[in-house]
PDB file of N, CA and C in Angstrom:
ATOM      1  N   UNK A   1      87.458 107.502  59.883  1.00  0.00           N
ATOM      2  CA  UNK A   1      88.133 108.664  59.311  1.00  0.00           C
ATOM      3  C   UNK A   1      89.117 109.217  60.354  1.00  0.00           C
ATOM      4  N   UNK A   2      89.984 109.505  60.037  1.00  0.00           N
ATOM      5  CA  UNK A   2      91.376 109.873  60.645  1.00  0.00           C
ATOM      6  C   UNK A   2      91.063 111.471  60.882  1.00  0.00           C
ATOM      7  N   UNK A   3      91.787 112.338  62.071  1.00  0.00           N
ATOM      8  CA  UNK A   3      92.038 113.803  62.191  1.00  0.00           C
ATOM      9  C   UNK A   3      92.852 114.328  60.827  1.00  0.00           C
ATOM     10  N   UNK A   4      93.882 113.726  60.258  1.00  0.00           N
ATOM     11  CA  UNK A   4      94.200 113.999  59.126  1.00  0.00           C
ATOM     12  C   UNK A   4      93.005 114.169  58.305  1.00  0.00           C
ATOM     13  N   UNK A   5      92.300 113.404  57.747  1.00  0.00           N
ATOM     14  CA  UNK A   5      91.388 113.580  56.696  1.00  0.00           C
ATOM     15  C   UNK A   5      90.301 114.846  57.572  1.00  0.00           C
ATOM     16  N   UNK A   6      90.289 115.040  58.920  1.00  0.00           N
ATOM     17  CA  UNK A   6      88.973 116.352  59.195  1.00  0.00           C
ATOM     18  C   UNK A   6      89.436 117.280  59.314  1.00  0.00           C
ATOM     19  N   UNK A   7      90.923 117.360  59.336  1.00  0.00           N
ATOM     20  CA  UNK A   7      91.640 119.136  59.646  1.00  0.00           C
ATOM     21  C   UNK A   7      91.478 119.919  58.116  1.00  0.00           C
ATOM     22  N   UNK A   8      91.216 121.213  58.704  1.00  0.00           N
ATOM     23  CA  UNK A   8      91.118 122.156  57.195  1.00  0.00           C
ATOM     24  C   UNK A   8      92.187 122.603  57.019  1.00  0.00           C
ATOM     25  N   UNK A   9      92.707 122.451  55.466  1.00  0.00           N
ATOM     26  CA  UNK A   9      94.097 122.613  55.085  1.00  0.00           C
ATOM     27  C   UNK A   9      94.211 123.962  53.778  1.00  0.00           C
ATOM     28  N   UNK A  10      95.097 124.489  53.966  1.00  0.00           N
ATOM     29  CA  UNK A  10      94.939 125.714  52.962  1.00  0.00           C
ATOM     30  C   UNK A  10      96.955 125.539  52.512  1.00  0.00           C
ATOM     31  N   UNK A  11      97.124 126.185  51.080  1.00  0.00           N
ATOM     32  CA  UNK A  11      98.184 125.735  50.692  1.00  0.00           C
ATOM     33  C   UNK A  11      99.301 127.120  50.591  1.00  0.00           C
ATOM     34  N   UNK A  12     100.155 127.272  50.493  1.00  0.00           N
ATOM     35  CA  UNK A  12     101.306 129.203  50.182  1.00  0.00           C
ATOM     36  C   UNK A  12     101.962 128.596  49.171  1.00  0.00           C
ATOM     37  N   UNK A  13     101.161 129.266  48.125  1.00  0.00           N
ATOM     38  CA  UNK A  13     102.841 128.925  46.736  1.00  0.00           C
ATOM     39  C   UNK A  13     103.410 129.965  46.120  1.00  0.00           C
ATOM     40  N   UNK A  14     103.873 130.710  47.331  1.00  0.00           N
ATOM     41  CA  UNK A  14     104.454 132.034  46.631  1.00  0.00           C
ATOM     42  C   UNK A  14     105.483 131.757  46.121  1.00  0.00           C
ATOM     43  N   UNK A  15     105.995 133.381  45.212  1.00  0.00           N
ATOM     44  CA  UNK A  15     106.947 132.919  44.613  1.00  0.00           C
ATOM     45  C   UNK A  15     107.404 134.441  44.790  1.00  0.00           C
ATOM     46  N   UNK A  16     108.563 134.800  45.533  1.00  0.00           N
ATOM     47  CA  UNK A  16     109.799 135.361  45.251  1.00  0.00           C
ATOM     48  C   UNK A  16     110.514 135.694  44.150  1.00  0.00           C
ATOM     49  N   UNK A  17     110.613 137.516  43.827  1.00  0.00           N
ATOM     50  CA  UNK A  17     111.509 138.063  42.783  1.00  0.00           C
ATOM     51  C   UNK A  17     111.794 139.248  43.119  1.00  0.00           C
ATOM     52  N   UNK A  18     113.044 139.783  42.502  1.00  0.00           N
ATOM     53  CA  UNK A  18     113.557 141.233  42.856  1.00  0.00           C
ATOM     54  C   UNK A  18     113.495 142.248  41.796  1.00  0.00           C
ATOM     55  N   UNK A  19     113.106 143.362  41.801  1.00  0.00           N
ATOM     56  CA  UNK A  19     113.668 144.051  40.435  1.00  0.00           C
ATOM     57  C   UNK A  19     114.860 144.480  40.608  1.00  0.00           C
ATOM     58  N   UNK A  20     115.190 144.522  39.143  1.00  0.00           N
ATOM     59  CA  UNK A  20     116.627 145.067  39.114  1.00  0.00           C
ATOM     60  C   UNK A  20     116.458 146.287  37.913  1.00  0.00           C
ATOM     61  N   UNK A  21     117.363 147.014  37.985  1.00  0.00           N
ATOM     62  CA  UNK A  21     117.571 148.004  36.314  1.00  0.00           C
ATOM     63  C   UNK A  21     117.475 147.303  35.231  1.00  0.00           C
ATOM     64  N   UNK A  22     117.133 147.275  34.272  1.00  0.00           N
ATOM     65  CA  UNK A  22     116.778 146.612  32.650  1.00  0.00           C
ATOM     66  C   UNK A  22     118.121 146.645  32.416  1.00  0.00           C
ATOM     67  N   UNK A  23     118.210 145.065  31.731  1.00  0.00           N
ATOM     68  CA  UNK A  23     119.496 144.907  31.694  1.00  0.00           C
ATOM     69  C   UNK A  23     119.527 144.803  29.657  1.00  0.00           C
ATOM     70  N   UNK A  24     120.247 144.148  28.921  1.00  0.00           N
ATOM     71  CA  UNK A  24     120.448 144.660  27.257  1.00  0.00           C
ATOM     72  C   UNK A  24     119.182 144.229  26.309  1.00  0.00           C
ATOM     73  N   UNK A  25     118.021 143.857  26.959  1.00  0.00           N
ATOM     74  CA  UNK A  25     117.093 142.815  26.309  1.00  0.00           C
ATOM     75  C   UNK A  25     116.068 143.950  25.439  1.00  0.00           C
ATOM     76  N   UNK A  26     115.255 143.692  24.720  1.00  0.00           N
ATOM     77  CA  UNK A  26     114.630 144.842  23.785  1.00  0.00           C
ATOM     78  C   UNK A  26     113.902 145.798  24.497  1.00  0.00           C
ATOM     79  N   UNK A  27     113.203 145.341  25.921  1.00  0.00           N
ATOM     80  CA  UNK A  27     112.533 147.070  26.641  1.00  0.00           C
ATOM     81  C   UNK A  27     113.153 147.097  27.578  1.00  0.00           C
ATOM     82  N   UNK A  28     112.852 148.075  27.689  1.00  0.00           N
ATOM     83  CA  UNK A  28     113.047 149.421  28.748  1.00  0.00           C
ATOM     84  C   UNK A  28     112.881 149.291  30.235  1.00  0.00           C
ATOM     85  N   UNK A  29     111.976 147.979  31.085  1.00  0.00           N
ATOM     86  CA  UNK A  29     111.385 148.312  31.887  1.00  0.00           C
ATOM     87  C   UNK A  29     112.618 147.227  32.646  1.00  0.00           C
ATOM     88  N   UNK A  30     112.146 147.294  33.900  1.00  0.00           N
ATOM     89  CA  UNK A  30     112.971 146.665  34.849  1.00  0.00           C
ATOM     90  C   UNK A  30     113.074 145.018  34.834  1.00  0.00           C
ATOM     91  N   UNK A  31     114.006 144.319  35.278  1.00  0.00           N
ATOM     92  CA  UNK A  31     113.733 143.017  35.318  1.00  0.00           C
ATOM     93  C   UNK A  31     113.093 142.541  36.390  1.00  0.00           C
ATOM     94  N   UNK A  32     113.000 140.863  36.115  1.00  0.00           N
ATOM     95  CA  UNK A  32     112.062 140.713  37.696  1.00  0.00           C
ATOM     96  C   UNK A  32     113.176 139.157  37.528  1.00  0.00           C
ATOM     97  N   UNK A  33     114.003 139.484  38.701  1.00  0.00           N
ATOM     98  CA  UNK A  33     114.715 137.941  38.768  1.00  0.00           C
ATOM     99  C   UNK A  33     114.471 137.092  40.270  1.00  0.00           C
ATOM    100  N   UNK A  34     114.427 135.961  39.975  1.00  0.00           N
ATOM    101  CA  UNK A  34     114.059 135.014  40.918  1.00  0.00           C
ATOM    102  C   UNK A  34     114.932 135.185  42.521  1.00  0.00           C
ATOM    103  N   UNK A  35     114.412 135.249  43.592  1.00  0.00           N
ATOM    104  CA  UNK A  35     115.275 135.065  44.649  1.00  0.00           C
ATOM    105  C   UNK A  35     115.555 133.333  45.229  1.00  0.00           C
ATOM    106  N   UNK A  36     116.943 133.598  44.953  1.00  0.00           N
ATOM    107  CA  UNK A  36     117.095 131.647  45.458  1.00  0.00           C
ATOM    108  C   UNK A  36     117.663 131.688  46.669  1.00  0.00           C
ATOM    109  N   UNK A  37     117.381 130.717  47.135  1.00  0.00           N
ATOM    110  CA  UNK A  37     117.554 130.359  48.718  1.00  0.00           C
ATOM    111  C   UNK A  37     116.887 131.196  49.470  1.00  0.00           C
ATOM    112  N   UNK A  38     116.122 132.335  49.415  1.00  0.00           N
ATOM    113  CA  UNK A  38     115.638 133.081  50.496  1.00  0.00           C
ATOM    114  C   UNK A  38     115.100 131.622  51.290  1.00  0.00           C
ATOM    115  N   UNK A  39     115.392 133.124  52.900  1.00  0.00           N
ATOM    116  CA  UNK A  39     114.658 131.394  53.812  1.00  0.00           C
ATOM    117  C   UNK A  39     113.700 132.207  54.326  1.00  0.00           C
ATOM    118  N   UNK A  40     112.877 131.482  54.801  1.00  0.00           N
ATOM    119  CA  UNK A  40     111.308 131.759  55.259  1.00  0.00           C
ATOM    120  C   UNK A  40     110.732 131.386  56.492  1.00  0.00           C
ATOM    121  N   UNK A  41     110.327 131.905  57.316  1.00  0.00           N
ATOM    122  CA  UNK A  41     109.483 131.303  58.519  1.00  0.00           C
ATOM    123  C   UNK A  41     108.128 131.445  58.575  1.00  0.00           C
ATOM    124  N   UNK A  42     107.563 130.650  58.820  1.00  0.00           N
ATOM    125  CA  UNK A  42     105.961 130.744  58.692  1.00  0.00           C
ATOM    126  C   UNK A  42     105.250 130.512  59.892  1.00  0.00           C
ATOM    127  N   UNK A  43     105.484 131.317  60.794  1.00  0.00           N
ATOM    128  CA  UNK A  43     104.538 131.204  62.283  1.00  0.00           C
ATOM    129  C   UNK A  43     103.303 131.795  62.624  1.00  0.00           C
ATOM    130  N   UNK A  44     102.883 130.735  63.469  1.00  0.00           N
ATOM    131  CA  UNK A  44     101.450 130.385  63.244  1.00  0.00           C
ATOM    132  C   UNK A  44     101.101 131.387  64.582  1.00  0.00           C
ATOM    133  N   UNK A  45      99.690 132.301  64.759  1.00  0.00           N
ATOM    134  CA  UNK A  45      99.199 132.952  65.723  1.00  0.00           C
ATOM    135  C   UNK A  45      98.974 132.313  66.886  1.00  0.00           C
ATOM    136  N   UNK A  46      98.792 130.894  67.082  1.00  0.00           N
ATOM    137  CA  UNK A  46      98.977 130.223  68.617  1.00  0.00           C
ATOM    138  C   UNK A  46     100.394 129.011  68.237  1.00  0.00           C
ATOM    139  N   UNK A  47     100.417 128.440  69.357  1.00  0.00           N
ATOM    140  CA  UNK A  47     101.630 127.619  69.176  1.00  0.00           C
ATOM    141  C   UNK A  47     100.738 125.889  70.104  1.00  0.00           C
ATOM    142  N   UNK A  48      99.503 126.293  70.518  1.00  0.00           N
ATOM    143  CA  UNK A  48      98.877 124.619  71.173  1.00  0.00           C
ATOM    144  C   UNK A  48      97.555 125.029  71.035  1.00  0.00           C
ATOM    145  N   UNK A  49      96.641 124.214  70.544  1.00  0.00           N
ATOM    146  CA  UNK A  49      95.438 124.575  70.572  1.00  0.00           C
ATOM    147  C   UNK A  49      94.699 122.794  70.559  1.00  0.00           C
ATOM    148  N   UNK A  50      93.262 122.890  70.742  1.00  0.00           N
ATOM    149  CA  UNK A  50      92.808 121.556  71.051  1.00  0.00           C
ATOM    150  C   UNK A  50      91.925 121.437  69.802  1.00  0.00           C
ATOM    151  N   UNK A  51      91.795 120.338  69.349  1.00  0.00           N
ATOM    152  CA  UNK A  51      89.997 120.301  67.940  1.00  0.00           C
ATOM    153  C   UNK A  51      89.735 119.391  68.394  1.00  0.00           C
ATOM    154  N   UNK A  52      88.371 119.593  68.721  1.00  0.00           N
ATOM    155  CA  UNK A  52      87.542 118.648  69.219  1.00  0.00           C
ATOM    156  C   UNK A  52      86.319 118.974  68.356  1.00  0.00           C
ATOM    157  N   UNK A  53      85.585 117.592  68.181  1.00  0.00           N
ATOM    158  CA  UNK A  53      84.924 117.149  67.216  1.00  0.00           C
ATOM    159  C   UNK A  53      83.778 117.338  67.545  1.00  0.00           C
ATOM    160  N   UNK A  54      82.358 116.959  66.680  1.00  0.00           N
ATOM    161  CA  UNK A  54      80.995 117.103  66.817  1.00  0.00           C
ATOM    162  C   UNK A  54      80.868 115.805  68.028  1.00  0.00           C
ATOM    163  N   UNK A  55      81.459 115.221  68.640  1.00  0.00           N
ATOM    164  CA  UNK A  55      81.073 113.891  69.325  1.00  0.00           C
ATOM    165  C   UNK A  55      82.065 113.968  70.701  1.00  0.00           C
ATOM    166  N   UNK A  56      82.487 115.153  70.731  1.00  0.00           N
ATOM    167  CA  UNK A  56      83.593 115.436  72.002  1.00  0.00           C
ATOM    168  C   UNK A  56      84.518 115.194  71.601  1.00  0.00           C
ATOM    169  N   UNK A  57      84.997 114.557  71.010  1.00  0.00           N
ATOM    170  CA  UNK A  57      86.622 114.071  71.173  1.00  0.00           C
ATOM    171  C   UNK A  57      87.608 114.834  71.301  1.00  0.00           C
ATOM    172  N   UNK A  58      88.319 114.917  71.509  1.00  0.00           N
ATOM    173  CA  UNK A  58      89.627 116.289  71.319  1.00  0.00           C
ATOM    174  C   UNK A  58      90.942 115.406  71.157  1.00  0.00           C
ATOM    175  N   UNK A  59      91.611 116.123  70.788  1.00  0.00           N
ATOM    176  CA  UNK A  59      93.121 116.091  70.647  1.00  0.00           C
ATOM    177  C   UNK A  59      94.137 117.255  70.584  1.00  0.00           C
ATOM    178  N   UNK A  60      95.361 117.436  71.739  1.00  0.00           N
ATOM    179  CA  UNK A  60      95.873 118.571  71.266  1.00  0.00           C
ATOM    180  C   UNK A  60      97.026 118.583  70.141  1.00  0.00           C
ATOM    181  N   UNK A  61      97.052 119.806  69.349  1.00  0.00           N
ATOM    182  CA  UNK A  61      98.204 119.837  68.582  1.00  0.00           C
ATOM    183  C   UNK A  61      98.324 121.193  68.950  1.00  0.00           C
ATOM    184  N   UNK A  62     100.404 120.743  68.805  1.00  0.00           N
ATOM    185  CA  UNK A  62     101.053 121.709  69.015  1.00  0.00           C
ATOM    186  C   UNK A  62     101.851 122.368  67.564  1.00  0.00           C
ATOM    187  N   UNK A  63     101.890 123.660  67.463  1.00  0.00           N
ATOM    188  CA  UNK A  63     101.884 124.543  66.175  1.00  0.00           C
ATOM    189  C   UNK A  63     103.586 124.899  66.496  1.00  0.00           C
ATOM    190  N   UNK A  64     104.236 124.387  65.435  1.00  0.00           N
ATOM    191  CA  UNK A  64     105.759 124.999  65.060  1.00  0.00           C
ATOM    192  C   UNK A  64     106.171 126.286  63.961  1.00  0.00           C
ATOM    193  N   UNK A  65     107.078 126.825  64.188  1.00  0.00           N
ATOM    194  CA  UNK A  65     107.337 127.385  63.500  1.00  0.00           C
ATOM    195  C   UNK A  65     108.164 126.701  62.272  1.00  0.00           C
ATOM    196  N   UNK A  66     108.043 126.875  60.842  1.00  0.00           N
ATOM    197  CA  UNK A  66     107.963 126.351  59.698  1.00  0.00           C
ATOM    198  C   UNK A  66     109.295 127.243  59.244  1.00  0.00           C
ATOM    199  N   UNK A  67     110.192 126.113  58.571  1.00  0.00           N
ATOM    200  CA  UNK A  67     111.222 127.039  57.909  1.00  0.00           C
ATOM    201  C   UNK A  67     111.333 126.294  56.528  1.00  0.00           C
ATOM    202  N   UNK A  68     111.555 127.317  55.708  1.00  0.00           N
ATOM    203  CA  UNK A  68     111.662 126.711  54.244  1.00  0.00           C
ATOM    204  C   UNK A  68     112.717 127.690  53.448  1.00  0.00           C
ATOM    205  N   UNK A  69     112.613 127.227  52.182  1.00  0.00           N
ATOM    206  CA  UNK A  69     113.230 128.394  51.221  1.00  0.00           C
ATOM    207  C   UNK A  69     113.120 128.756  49.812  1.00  0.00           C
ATOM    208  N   UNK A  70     113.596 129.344  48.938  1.00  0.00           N
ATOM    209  CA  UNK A  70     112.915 129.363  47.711  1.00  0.00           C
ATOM    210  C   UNK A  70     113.733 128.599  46.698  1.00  0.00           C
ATOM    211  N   UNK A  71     113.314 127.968  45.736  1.00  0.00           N
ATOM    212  CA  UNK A  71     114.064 127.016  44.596  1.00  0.00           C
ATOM    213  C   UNK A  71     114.825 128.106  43.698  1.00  0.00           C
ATOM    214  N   UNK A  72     115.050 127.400  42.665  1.00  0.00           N
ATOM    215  CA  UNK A  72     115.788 128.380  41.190  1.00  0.00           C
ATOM    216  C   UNK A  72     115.089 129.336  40.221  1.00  0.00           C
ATOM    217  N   UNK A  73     113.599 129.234  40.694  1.00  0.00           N
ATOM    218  CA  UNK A  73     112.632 129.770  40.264  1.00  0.00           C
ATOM    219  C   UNK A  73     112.265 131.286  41.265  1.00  0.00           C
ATOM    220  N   UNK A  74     112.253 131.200  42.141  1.00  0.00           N
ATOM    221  CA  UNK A  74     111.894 131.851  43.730  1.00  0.00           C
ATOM    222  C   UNK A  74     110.630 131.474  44.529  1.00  0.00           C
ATOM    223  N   UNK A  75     110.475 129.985  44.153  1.00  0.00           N
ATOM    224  CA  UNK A  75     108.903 129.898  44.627  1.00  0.00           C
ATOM    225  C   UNK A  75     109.494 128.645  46.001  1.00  0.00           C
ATOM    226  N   UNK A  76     108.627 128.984  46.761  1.00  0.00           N
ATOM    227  CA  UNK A  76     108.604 128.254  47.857  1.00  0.00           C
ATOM    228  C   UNK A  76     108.308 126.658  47.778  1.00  0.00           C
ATOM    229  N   UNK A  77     109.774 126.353  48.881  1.00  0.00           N
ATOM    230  CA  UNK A  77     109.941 124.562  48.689  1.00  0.00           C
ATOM    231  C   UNK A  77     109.441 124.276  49.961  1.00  0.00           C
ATOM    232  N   UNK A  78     108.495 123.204  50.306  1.00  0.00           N
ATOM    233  CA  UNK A  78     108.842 122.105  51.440  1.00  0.00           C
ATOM    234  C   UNK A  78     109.759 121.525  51.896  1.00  0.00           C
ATOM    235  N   UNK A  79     110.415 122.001  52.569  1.00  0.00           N
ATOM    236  CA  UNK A  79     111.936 121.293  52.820  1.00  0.00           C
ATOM    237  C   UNK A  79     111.840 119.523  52.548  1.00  0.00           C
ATOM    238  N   UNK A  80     110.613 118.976  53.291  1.00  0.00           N
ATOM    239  CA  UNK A  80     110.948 117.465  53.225  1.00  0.00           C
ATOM    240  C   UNK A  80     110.542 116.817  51.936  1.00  0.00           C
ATOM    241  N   UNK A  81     109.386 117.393  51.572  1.00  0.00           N
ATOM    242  CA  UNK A  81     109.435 116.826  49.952  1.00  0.00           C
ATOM    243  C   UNK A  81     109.975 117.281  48.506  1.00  0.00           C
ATOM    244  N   UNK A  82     110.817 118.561  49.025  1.00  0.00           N
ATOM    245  CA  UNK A  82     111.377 119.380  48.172  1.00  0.00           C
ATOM    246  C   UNK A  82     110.131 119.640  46.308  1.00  0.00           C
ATOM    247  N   UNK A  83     108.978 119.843  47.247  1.00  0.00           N
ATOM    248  CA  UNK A  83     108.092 120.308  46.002  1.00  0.00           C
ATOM    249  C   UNK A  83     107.150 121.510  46.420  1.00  0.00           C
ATOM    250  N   UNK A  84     107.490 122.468  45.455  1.00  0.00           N
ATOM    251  CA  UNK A  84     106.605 123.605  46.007  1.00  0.00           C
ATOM    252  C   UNK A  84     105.398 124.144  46.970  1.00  0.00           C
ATOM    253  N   UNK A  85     105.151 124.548  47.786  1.00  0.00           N
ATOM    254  CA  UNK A  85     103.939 124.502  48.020  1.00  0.00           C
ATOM    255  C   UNK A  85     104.501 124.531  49.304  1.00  0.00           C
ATOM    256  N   UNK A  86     103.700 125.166  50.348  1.00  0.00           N
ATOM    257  CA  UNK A  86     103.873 125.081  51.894  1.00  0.00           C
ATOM    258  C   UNK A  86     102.049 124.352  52.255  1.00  0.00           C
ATOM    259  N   UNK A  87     101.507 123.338  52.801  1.00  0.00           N
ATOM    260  CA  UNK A  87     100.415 123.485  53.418  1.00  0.00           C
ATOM    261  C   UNK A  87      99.996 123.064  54.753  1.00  0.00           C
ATOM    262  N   UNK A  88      99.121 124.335  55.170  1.00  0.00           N
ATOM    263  CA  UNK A  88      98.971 124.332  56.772  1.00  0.00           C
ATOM    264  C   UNK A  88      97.797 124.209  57.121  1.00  0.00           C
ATOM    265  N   UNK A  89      97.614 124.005  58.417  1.00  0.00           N
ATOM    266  CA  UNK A  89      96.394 123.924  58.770  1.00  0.00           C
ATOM    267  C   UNK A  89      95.163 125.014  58.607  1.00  0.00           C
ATOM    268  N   UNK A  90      94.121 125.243  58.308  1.00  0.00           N
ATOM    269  CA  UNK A  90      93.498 126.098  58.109  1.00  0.00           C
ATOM    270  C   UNK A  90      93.423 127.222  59.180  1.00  0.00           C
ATOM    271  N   UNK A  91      93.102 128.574  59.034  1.00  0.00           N
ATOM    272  CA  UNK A  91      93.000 129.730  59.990  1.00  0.00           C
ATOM    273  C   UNK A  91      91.385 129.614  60.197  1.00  0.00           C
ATOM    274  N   UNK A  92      90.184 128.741  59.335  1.00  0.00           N
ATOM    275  CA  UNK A  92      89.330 128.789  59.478  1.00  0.00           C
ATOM    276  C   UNK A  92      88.605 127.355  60.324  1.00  0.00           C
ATOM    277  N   UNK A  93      88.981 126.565  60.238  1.00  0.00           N
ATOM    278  CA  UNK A  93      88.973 125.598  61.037  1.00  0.00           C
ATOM    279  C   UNK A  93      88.034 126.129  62.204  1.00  0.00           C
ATOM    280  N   UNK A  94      86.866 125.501  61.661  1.00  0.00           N
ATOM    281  CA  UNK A  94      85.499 125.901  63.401  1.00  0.00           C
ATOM    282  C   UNK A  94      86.009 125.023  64.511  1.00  0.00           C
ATOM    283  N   UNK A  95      86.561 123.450  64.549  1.00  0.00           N
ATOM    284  CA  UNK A  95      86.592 122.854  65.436  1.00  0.00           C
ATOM    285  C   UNK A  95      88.062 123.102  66.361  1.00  0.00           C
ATOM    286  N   UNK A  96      89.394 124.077  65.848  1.00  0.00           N
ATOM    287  CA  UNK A  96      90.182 124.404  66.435  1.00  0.00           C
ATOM    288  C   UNK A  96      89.789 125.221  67.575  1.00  0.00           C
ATOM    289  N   UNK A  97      90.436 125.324  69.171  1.00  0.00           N
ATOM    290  CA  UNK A  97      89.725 125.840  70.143  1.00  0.00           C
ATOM    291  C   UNK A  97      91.505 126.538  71.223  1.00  0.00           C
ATOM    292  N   UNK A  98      92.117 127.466  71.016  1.00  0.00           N
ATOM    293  CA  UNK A  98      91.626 128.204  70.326  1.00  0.00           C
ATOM    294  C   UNK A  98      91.652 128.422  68.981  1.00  0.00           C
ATOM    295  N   UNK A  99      91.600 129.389  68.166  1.00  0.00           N
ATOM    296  CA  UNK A  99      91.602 129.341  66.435  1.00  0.00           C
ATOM    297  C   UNK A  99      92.900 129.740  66.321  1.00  0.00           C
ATOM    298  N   UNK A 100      93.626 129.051  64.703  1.00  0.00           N
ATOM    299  CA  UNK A 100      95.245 129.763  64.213  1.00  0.00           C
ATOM    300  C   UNK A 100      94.020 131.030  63.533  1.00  0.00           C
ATOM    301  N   UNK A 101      94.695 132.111  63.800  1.00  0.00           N
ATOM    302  CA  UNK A 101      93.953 133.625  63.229  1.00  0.00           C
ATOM    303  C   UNK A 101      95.039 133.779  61.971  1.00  0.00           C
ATOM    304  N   UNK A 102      95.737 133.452  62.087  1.00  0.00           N
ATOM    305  CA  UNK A 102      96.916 134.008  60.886  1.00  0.00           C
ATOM    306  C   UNK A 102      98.224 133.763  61.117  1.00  0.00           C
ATOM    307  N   UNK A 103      98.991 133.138  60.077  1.00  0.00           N
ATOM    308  CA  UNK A 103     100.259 132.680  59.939  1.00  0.00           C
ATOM    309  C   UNK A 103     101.069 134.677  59.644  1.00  0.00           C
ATOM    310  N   UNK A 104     102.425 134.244  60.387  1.00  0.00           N
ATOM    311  CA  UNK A 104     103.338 135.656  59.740  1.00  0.00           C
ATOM    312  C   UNK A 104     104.339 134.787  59.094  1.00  0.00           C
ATOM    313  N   UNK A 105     104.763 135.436  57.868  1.00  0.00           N
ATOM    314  CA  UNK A 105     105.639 135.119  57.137  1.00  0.00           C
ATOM    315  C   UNK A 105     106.690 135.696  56.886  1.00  0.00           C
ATOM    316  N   UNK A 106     108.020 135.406  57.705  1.00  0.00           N
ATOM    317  CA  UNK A 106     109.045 136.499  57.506  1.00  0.00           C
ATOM    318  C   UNK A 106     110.049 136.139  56.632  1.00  0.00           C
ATOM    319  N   UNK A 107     110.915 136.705  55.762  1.00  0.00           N
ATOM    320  CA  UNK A 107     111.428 136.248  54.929  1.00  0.00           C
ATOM    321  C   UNK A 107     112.466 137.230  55.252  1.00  0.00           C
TER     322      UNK A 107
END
């Protein structure tokens, strides 16, 4: 079994919209329209940390900051596979040393 298949992975499929004033449609209430292209950074609370396994092993990985943006919809793309969804390594991950505590997401 590969470190790929033992890392804990969690997924962001947000989706981006703005209100605006109600524009000629039958109610009253505000619209909600998609934001396109917003760009996004998704940085992670450490930037190198080690996982080492029930048997010692370790390996380090180093944590980047993530840039993406939103489709025609406003929901967040993967830049390289251009399909929704951002997924990262888990914040819960027991064998990460030290732990990602929390991604910030600035948009």
């Amino acid at each position: 079994m590969s470190l790929v298949d033992l890392l804990g992975y969690g997924t962001i499929t947000g989706r981006y919209v703005q209100s605006v004033l109600d524009d000629s449609d039958s109610d009253n209430e505000p619209d909600l329209i998609p934001i396109v292209g917003a760009r996004i950074e998704i940085t992670p609370s450490i930037r190198i940390s080690r996982w080492i396994d029930t048997n010692g092993e370790s390996v380090t990985i180093g944590f980047n900051v993530l840039r993406c943006e939103t489709d025609s919809e406003g929901y967040i793309l993967n830049p390289q596979t251009g399909q929704r969804g951002i997924t990262l390594i888990a914040t819960d991950d027991e064998y990460l040393t030290p732990p990602i505590t929390h991604y910030t997401i600035s948009v």
